[in-house]
C-alpha atoms as a PDB file:
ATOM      1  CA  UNK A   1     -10.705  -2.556 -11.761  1.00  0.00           C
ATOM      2  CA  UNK A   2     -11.954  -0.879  -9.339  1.00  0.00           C
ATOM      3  CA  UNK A   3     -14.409   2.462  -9.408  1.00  0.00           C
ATOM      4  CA  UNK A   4     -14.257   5.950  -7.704  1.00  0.00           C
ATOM      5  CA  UNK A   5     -16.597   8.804  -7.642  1.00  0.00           C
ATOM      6  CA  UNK A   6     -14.606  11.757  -8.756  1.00  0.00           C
ATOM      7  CA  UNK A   7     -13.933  12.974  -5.393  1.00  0.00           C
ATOM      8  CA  UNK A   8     -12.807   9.504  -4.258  1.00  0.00           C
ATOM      9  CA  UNK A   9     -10.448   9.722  -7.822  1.00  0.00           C
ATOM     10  CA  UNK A  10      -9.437  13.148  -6.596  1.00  0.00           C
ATOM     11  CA  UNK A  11      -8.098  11.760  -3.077  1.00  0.00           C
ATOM     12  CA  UNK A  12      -6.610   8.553  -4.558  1.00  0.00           C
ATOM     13  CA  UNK A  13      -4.632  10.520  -6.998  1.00  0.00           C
ATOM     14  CA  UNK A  14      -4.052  12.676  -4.161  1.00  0.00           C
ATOM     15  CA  UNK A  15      -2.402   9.874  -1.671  1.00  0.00           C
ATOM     16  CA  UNK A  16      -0.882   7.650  -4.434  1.00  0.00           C
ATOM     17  CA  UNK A  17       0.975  11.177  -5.901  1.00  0.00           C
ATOM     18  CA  UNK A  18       1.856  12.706  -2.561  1.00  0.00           C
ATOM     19  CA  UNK A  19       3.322   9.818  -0.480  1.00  0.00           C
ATOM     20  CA  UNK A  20       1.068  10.911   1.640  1.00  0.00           C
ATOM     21  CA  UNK A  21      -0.408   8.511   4.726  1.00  0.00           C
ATOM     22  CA  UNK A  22      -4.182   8.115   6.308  1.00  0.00           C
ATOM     23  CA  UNK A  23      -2.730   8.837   9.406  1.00  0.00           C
ATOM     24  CA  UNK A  24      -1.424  11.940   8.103  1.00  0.00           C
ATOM     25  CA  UNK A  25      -4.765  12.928   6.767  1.00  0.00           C
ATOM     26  CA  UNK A  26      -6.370  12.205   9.844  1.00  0.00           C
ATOM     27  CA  UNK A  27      -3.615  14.253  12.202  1.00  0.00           C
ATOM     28  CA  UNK A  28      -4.287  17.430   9.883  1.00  0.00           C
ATOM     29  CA  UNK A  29      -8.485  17.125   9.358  1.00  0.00           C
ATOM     30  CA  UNK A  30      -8.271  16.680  13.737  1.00  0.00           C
ATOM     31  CA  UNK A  31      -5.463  19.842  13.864  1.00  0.00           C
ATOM     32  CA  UNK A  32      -7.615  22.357  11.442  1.00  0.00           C
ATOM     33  CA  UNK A  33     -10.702  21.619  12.709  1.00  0.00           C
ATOM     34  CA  UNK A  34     -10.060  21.963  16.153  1.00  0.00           C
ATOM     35  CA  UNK A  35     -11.465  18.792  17.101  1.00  0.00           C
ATOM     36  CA  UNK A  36     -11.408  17.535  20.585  1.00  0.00           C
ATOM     37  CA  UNK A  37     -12.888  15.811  22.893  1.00  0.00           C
ATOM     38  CA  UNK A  38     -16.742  14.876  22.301  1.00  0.00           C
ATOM     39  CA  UNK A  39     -15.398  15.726  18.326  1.00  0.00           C
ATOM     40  CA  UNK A  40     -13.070  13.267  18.483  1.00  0.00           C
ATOM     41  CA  UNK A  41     -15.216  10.493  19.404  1.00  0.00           C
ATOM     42  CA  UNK A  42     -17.480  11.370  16.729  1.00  0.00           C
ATOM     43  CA  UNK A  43     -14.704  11.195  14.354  1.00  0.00           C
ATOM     44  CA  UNK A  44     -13.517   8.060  15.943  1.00  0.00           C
ATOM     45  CA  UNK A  45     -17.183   5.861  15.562  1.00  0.00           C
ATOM     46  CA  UNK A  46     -17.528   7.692  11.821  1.00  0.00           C
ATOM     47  CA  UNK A  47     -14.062   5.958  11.099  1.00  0.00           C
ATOM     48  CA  UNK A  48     -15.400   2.804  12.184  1.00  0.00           C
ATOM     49  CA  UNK A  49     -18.884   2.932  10.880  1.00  0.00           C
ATOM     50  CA  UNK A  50     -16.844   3.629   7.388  1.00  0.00           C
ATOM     51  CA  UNK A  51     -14.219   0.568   7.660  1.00  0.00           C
ATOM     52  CA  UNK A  52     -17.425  -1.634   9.129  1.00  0.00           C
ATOM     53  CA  UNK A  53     -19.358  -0.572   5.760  1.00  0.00           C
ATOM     54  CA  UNK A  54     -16.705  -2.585   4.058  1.00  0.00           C
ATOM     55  CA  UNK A  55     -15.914  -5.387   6.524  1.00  0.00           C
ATOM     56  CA  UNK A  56     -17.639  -8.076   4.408  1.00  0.00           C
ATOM     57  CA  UNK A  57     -16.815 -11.383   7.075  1.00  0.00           C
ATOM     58  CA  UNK A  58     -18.855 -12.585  10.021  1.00  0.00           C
ATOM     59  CA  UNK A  59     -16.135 -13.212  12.168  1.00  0.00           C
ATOM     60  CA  UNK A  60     -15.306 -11.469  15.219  1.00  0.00           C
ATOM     61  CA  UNK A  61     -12.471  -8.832  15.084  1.00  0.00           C
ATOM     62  CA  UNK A  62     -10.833 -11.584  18.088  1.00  0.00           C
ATOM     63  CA  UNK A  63     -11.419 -14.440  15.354  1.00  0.00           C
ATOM     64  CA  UNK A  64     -10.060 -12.538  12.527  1.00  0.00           C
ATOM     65  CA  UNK A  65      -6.917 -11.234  14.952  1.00  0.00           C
ATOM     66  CA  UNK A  66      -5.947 -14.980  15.706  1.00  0.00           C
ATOM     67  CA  UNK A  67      -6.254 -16.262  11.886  1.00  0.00           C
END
C-alpha cells in the first residue's frame, strides 16, 4: 500500500472523488496564476524534474518509447 503525506492524501482524495484530470489541474494552476512565458518554462522543467524523481530505469526515454 502505498503512503501519502497528508497533503498528497488531500489531493488524491481530491482527484479520485472529483473525476478530476492532471491536465485539468495544470490548465487552472497556469490560468490563476497568470503564468506565461519565462513562468511557463519553469513550470514545465519543475514537471519534469518531479516525474524524473520517480523515473527509476536507465533507459533512454527513445529506448523506453520503442519497448
Amino acid at each position: 500500500m502505498k503512503t501519502f503525506t497528508i497533503d498528497e492524501q488531500k489531493a488524491y482524495d481530491f482527484l479520485f472523488e472529483s473525476g478530476v484530470s492532471l491536465k485539468d489541474i495544470i490548465e487552472v494552476v497556469i490560468k490563476s496564476n497568470g503564468i506565461t512565458g519565462v513562468g511557463l518554462i519553469g513550470l514545465k522543467d519543475d514537471i519534469t524534474k518531479q516525474i524524473d524523481s520517480h523515473n527509476i530505469s536507465k533507459f533512454s526515454e527513445e529506448a523506453m518509447m520503442s519497448m
